[in-house]
N, C-alpha and C. Protein backbone atom coordinates (compact mmCIF):
# COMPACT_ATOMS: atom_id res chain seq x y z
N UNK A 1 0.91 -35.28 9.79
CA UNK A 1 1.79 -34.20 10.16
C UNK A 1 1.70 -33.10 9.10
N UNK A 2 1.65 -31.81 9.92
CA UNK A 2 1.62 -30.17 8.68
C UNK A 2 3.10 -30.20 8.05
N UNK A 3 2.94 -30.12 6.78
CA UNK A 3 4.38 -29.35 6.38
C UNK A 3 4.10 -28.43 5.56
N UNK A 4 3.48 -27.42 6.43
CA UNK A 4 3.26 -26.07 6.25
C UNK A 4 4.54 -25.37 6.43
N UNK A 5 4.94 -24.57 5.62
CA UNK A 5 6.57 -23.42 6.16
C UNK A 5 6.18 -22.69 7.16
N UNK A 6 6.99 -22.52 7.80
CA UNK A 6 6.68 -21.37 9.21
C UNK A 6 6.32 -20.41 9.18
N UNK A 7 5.27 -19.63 9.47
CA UNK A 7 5.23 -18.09 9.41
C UNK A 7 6.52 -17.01 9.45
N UNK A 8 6.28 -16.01 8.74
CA UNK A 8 7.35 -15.66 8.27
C UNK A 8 7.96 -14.82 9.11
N UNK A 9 7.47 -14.60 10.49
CA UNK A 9 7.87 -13.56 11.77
C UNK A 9 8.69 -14.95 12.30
N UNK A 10 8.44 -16.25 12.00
CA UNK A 10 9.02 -17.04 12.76
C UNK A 10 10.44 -17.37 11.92
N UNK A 11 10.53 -17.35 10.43
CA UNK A 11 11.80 -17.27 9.61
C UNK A 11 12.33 -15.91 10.00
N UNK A 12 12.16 -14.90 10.26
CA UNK A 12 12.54 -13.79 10.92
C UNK A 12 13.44 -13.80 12.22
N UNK A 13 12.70 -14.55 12.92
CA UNK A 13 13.22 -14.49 14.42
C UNK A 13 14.43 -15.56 14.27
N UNK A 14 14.01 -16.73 13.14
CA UNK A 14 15.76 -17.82 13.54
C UNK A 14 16.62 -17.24 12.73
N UNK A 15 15.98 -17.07 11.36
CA UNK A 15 17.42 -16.20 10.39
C UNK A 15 17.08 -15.03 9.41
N UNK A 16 17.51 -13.88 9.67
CA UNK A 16 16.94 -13.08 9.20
C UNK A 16 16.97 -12.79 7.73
N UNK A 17 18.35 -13.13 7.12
CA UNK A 17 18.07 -13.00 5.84
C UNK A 17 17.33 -14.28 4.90
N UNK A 18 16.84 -15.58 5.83
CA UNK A 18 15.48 -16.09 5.15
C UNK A 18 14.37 -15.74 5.39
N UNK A 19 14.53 -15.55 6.28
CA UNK A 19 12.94 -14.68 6.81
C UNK A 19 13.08 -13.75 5.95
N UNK A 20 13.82 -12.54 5.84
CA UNK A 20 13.48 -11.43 4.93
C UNK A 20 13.35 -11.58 3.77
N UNK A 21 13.90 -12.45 2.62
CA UNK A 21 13.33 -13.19 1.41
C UNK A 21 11.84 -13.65 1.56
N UNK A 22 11.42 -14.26 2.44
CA UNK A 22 10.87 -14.59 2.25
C UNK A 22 9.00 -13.53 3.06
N UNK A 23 9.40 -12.67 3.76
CA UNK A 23 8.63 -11.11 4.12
C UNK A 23 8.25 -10.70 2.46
N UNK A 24 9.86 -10.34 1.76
CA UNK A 24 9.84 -9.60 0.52
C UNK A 24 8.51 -10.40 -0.63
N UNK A 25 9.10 -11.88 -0.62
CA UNK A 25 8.42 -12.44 -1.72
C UNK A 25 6.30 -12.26 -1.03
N UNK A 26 6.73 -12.42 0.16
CA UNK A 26 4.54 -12.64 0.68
C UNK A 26 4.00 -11.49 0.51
N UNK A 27 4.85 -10.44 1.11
CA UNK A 27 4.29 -9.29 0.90
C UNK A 27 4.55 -7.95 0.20
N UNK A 28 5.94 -8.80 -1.19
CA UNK A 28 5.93 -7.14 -1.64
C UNK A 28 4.82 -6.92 -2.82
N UNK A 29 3.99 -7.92 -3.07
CA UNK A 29 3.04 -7.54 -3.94
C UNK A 29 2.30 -6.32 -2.96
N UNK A 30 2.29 -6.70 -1.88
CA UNK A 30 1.00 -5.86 -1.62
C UNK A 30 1.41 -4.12 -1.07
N UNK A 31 3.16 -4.22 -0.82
CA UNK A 31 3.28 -3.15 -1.05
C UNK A 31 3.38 -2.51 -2.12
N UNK A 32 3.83 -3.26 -2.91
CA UNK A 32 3.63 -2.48 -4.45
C UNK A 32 2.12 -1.96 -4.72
N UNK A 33 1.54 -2.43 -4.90
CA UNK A 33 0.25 -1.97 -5.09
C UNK A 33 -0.60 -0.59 -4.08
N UNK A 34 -0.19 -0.89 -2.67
CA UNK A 34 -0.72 0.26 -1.82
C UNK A 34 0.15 1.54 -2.39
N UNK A 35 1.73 1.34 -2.10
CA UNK A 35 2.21 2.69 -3.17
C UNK A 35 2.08 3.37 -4.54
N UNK A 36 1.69 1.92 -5.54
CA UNK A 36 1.27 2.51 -6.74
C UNK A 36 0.35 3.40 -6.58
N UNK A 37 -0.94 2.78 -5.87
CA UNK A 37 -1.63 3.67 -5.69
C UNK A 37 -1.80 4.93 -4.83
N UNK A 38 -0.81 4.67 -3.68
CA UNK A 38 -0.88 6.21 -3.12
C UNK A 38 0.21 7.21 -4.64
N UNK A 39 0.48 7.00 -5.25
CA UNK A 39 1.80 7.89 -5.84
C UNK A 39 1.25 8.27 -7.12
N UNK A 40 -0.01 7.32 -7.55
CA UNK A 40 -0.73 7.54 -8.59
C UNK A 40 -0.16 6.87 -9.99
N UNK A 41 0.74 6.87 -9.88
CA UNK A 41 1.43 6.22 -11.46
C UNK A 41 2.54 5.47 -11.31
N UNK A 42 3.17 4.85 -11.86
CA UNK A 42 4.40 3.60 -11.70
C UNK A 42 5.95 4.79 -11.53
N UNK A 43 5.71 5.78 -12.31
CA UNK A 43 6.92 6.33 -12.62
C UNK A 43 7.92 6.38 -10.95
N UNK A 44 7.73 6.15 -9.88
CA UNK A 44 8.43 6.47 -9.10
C UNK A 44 8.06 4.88 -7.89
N UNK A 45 7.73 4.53 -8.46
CA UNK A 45 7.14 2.85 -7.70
C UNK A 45 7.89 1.97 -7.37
N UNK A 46 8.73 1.93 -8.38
CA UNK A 46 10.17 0.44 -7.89
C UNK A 46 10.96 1.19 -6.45
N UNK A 47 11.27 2.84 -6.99
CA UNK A 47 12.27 3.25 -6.10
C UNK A 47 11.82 3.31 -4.79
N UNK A 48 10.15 3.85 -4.39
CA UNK A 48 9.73 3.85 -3.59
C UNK A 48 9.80 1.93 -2.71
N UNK A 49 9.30 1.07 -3.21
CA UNK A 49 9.17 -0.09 -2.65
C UNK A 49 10.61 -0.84 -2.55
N UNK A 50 11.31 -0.39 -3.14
CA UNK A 50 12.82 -1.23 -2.53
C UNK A 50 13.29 0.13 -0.85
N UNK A 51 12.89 1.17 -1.16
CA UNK A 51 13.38 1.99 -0.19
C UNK A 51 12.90 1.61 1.06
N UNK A 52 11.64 1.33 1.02
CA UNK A 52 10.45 0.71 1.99
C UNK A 52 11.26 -0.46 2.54
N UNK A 53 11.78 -1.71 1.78
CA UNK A 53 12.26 -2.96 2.09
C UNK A 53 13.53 -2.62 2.39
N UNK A 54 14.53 -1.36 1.96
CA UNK A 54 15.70 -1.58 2.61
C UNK A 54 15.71 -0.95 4.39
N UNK A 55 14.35 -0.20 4.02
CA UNK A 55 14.42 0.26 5.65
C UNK A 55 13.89 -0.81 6.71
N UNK A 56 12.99 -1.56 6.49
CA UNK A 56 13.07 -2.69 6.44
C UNK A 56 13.82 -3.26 7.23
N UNK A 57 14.77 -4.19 6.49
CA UNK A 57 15.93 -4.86 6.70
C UNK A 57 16.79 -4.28 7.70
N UNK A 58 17.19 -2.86 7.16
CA UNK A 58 17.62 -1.98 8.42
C UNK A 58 16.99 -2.43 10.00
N UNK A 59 16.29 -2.06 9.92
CA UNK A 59 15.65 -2.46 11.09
C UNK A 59 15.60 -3.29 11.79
N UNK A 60 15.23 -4.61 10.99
CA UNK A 60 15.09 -5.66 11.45
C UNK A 60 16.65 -5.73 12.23
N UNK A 61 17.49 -5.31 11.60
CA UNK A 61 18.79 -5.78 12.07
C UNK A 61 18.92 -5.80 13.50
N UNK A 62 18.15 -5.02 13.61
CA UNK A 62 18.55 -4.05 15.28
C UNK A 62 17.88 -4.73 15.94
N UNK A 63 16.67 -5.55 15.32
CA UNK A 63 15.69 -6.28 16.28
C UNK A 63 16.38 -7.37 16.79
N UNK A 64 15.21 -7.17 18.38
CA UNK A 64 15.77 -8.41 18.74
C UNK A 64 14.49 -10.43 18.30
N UNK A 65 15.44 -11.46 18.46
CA UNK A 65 14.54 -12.34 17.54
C UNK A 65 12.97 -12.10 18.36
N UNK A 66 13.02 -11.92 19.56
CA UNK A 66 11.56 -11.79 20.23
C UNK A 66 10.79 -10.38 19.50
N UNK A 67 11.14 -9.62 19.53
CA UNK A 67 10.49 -8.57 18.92
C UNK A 67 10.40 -8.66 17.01
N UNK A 68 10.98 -9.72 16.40
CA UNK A 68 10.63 -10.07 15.07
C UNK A 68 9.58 -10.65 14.60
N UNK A 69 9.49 -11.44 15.91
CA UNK A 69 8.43 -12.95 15.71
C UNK A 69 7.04 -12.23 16.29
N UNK A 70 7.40 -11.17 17.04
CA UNK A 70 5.85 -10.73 17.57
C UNK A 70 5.46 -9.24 16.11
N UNK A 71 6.07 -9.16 15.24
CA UNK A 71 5.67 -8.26 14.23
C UNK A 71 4.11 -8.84 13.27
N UNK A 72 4.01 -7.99 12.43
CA UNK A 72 2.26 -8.31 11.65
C UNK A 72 2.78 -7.24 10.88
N UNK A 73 3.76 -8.23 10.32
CA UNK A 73 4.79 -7.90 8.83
C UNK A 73 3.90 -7.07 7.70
N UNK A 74 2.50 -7.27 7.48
CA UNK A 74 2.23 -6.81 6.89
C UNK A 74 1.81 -5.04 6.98
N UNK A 75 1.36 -4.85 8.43
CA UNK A 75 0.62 -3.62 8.69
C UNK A 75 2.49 -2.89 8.98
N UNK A 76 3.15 -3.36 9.56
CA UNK A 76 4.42 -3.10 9.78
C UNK A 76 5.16 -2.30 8.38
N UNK A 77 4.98 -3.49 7.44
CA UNK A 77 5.83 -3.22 6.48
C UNK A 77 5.05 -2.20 5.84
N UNK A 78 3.50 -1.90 5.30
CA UNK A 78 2.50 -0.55 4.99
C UNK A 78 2.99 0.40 5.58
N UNK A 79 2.93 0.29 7.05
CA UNK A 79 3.11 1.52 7.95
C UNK A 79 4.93 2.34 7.32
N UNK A 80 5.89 1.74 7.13
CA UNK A 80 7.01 2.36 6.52
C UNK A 80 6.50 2.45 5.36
N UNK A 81 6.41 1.75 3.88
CA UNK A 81 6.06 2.49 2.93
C UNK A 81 5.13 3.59 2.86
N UNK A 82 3.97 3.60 3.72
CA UNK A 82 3.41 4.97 4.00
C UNK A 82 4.31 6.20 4.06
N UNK A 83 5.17 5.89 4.89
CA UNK A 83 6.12 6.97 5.81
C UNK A 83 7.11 7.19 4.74
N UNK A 84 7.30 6.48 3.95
CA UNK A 84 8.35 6.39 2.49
C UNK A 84 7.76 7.30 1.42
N UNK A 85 6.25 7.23 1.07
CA UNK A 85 5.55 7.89 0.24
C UNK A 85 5.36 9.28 0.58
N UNK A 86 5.47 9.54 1.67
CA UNK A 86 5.11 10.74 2.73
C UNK A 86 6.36 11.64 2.49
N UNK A 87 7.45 10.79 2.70
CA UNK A 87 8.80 11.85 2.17
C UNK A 87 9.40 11.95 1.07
N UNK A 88 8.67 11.19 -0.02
CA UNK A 88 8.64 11.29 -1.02
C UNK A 88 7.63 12.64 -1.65
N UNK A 89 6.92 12.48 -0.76
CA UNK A 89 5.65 13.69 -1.90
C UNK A 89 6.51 15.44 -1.25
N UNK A 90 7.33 14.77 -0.09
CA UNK A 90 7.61 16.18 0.30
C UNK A 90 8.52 16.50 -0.17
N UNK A 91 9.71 15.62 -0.41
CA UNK A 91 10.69 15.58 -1.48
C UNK A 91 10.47 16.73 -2.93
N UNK A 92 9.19 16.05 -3.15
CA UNK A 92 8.96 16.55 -4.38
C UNK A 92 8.24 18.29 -4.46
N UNK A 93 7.93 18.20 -3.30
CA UNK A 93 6.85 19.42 -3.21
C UNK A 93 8.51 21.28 -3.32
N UNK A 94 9.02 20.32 -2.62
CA UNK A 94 10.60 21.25 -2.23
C UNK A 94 11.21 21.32 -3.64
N UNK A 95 11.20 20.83 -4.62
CA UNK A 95 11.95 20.89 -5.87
C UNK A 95 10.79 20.64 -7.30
N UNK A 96 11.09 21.83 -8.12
CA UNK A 96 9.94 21.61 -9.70
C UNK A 96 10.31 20.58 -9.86
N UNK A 97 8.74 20.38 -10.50
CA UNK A 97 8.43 18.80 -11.12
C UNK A 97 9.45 19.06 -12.56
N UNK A 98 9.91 17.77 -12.74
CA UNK A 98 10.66 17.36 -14.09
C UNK A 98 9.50 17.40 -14.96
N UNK A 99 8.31 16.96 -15.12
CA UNK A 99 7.43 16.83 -16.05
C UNK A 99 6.22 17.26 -16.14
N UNK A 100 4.88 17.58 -16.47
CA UNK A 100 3.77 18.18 -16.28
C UNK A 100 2.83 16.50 -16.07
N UNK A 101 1.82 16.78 -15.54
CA UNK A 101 1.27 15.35 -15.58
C UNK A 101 0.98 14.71 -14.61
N UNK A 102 0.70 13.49 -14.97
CA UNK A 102 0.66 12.03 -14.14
C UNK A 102 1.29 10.63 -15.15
N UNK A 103 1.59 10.21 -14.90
CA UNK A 103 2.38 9.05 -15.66
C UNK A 103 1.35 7.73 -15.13
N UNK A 104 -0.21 7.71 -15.69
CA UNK A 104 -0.59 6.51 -15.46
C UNK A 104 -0.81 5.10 -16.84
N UNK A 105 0.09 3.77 -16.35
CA UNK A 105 -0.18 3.21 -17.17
C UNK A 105 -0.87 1.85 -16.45
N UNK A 106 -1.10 1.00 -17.53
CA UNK A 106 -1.52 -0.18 -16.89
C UNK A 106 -1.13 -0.67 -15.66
N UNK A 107 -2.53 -1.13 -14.37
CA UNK A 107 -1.60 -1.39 -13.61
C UNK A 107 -1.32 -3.28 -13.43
N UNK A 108 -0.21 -3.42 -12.55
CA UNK A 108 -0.52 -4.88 -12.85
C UNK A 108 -1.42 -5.37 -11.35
N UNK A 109 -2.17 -6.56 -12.12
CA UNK A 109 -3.11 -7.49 -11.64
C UNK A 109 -2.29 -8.20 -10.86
N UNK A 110 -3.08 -8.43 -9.31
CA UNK A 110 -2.76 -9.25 -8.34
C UNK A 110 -2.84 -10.59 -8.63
N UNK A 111 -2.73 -11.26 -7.82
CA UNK A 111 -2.94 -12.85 -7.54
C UNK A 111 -4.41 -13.06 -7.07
N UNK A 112 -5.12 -12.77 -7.99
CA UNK A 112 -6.31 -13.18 -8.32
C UNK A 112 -7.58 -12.85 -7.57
N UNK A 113 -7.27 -12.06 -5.90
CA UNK A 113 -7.92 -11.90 -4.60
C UNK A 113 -9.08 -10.80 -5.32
N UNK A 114 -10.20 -10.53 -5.21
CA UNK A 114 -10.43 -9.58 -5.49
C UNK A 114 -10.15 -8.36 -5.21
N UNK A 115 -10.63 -7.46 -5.86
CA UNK A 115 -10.20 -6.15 -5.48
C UNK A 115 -10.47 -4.97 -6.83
N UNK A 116 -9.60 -3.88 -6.57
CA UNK A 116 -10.21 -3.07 -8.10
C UNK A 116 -9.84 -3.44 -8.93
N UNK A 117 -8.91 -4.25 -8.95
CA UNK A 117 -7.85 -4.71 -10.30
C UNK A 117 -8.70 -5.17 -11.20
N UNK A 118 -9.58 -6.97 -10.23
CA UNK A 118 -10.62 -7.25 -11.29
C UNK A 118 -11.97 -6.73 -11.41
N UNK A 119 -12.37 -5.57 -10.48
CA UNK A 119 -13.48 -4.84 -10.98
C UNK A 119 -13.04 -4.02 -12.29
N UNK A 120 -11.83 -4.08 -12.26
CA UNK A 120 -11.54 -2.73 -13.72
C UNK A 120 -10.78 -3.21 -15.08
N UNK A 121 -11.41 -4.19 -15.50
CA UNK A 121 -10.94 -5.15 -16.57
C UNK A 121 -10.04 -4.96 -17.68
N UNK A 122 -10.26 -3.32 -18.18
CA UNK A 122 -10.07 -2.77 -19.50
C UNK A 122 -8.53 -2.13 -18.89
N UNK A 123 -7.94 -1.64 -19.51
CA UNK A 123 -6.43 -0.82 -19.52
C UNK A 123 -6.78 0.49 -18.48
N UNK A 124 -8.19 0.90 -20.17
CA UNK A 124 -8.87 1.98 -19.50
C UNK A 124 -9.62 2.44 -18.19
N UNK A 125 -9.95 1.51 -18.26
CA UNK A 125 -10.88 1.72 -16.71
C UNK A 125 -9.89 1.43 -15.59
N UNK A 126 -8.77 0.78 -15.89
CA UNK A 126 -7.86 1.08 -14.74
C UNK A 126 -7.04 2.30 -14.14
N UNK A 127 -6.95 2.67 -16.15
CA UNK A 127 -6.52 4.09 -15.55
C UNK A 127 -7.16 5.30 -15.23
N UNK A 128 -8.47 4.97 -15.03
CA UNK A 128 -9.78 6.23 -14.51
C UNK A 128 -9.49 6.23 -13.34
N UNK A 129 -9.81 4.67 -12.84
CA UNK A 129 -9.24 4.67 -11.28
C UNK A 129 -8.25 4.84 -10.53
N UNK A 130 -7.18 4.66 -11.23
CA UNK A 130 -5.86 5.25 -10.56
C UNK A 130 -6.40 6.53 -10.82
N UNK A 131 -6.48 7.65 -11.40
CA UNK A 131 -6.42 8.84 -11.94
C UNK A 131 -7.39 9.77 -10.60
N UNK A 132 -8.73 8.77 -10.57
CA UNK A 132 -9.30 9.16 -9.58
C UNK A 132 -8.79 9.24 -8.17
N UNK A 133 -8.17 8.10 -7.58
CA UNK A 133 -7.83 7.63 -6.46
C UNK A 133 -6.37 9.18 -6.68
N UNK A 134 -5.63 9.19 -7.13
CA UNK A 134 -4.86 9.95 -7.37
C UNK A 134 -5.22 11.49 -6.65
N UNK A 135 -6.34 12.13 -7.17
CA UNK A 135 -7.48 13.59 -7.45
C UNK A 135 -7.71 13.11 -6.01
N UNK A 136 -7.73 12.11 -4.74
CA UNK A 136 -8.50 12.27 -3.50
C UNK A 136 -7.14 13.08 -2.81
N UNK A 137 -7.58 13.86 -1.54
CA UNK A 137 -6.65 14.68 -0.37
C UNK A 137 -6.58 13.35 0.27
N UNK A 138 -5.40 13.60 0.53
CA UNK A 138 -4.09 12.77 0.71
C UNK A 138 -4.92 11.91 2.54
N UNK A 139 -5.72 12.80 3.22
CA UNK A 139 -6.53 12.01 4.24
C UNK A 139 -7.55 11.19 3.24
N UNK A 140 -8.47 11.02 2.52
CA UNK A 140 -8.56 9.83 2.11
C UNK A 140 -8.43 9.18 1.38
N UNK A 141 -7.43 9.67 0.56
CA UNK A 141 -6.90 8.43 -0.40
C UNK A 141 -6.07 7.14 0.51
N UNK A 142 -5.55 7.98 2.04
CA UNK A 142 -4.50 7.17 2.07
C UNK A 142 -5.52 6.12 3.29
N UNK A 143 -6.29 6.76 3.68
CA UNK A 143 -7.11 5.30 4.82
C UNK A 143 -7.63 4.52 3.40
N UNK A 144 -8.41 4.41 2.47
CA UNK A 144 -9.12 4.33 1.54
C UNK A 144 -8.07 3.34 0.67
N UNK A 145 -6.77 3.76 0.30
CA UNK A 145 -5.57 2.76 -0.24
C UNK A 145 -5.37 1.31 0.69
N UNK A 146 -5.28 2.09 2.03
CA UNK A 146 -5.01 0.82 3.34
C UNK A 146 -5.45 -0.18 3.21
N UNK A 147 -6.96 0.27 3.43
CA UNK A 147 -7.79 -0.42 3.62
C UNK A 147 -8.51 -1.53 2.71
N UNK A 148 -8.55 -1.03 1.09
CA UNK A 148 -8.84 -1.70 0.12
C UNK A 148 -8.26 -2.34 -0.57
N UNK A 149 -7.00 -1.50 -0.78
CA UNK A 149 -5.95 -2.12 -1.45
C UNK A 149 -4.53 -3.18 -0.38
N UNK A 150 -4.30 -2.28 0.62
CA UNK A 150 -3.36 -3.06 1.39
C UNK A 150 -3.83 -3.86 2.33
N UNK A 151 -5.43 -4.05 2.41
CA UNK A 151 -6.14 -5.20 3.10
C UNK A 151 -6.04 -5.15 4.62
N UNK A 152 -6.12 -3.90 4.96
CA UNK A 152 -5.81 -3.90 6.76
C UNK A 152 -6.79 -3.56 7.18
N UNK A 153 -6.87 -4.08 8.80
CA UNK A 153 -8.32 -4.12 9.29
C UNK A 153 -8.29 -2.27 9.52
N UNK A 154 -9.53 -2.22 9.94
CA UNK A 154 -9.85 -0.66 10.14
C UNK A 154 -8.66 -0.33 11.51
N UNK A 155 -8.60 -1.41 12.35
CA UNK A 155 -7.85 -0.91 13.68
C UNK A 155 -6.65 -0.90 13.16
N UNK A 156 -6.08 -1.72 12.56
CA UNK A 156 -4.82 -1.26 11.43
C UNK A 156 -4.43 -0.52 11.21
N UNK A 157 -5.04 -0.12 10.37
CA UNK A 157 -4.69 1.16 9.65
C UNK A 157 -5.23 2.21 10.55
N UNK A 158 -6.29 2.70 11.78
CA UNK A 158 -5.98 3.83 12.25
C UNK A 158 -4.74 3.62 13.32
N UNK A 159 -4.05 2.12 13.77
CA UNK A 159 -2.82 2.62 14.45
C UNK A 159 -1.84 2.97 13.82
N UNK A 160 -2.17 2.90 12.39
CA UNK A 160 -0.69 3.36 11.35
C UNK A 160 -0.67 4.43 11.49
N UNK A 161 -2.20 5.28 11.12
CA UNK A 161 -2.23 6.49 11.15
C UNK A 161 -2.45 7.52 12.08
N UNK A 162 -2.62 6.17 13.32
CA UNK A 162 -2.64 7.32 14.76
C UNK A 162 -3.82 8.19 14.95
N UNK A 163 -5.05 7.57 14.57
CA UNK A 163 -6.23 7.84 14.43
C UNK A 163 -7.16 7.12 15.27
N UNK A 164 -8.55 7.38 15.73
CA UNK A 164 -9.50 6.69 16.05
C UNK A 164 -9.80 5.53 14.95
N UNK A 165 -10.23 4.44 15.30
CA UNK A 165 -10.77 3.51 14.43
C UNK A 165 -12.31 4.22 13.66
N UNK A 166 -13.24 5.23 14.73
CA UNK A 166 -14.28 5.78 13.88
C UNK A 166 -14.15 6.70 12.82
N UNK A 167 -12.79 7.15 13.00
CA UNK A 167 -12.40 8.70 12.50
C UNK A 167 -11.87 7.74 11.09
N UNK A 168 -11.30 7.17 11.57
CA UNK A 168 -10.80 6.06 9.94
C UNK A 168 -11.98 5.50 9.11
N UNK A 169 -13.06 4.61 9.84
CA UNK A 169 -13.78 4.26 9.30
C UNK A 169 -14.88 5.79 8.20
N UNK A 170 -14.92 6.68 9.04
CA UNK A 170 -15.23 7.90 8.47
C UNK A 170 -14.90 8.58 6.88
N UNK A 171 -13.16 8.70 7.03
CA UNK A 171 -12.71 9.05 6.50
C UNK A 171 -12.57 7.80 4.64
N UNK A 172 -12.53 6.29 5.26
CA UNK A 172 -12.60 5.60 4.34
C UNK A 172 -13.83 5.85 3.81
N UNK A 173 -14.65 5.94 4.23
CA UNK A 173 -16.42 6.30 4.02
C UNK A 173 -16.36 7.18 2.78
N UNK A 174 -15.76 8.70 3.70
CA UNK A 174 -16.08 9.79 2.66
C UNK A 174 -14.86 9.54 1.53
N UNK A 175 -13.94 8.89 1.89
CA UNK A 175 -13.53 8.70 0.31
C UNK A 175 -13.63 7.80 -0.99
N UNK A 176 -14.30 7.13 -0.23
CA UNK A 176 -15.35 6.01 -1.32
C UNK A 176 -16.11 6.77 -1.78
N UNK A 177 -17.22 7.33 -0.82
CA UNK A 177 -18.18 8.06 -1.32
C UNK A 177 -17.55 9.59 -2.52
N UNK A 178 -16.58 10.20 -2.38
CA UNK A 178 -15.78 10.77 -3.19
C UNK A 178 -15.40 10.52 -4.34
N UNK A 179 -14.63 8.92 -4.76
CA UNK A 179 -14.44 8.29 -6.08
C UNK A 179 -16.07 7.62 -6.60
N UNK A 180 -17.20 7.59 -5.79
CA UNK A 180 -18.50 7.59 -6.58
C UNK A 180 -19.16 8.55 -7.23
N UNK A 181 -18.19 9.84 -6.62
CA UNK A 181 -18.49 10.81 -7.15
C UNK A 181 -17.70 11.66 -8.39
N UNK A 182 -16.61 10.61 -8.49
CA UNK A 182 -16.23 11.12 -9.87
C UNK A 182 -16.58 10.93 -10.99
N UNK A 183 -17.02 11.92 -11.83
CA UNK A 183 -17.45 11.85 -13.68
C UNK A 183 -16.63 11.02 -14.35
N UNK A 184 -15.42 10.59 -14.17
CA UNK A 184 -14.74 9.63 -14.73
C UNK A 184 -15.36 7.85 -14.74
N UNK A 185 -15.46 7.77 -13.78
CA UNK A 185 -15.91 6.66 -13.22
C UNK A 185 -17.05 6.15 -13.54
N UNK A 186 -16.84 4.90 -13.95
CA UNK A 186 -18.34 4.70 -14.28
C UNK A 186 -19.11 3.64 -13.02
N UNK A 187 -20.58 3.65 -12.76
CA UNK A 187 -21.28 3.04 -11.70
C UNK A 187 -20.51 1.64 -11.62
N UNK A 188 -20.14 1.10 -10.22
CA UNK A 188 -19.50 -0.21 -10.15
C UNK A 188 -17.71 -0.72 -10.44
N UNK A 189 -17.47 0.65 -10.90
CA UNK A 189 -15.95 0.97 -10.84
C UNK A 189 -15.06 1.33 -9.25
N UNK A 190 -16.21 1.81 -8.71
CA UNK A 190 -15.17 1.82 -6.97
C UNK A 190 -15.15 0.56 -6.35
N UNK A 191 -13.98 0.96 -5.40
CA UNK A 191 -13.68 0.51 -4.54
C UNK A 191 -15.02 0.26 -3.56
N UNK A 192 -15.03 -1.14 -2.87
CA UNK A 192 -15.66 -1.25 -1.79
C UNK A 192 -17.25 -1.34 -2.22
């Protein structure tokens, strides 16, 4: 016999505030990380990813248990922090910056999966790549974040973004091909 724990759309659908502990704990690494990197630096990262999870929760409330259990918590839960980061940059665009800059520091290392974290070993070379990923227009940093960092299939992420799946695959393209093209970067430092 499995005594595997239930999928977590299925802790969702019987009780929501275990299910939602337990949404938070599977997948807020991985929102943390897709927003670090859409936002470029930590300085605004906690506020962004609890805002993400309280809308979240919001939500869920309203759901009904059939429409919990049929969610894919993960592209779900991206698709609002996207939409979180989005009114965040506009937020900011409407009022002077407090500071001149970018605020990039170390970022932290996942649970071991690959990815850029362990292509970029040094402090430094992590913060080329944020810095870079940062410098892309906001169309491909953000298929290019999805996809690499928040691990969603290409059809994923263009229904997040309400795109063709070619037009995504495109756009992830030219923005890879973009951070190969930064002087910062050294050969074998990108993504993908």
């Amino acid at each position: 016999m499995d005594d595997m724990p239930p999928p977590v759309t299925e802790l969702l659908a019987a009780d929501l505030d275990r299910g939602f502990a337990e949404l938070v704990r599977t997948h807020g690494g991985a929102v943390y990380a897709v927003l670090l990197r859409l936002s470029g630096g930590p300085r605004d990262v906690e506020d962004l990813v609890q805002d993400t999870f309280l809308r979240a929760y919001t939500a869920l409330r309203d759901y009904p248990p059939e429409r919990r259990l049929a969610l894919r918590p993960r592209a779900w839960l991206l698709a609002i922090g996207t939409n979180v980061w989005r009114n965040h940059v506009r937020t900011l665009t409407r009022r002077p910056a407090a500071e001149d800059g970018v605020d990039v520091q170390e970022l932290p290392v996942k649970d071991g999966r690959p990815g850029p974290e362990r292509r970029a070993e040094h402090t430094w070379e992590r913060e080329r790549l944020v810095a870079a990923l940062a410098e892309l227009p906001e169309h491909h940093r953000l298929p290019v974040v999805l996809r690499h960092i928040g691990e969603l299939s290409y059809a994923e992420v263009a229904e997040l973004l309400d795109a063709p799946v070619g037009t995504v695959k495109a756009q992830v393209s030219r923005g890879l091909a973009a951070l190969r093209g930064k002087p910062q970067l050294a050969e074998g430092e990108v993504i993908g």
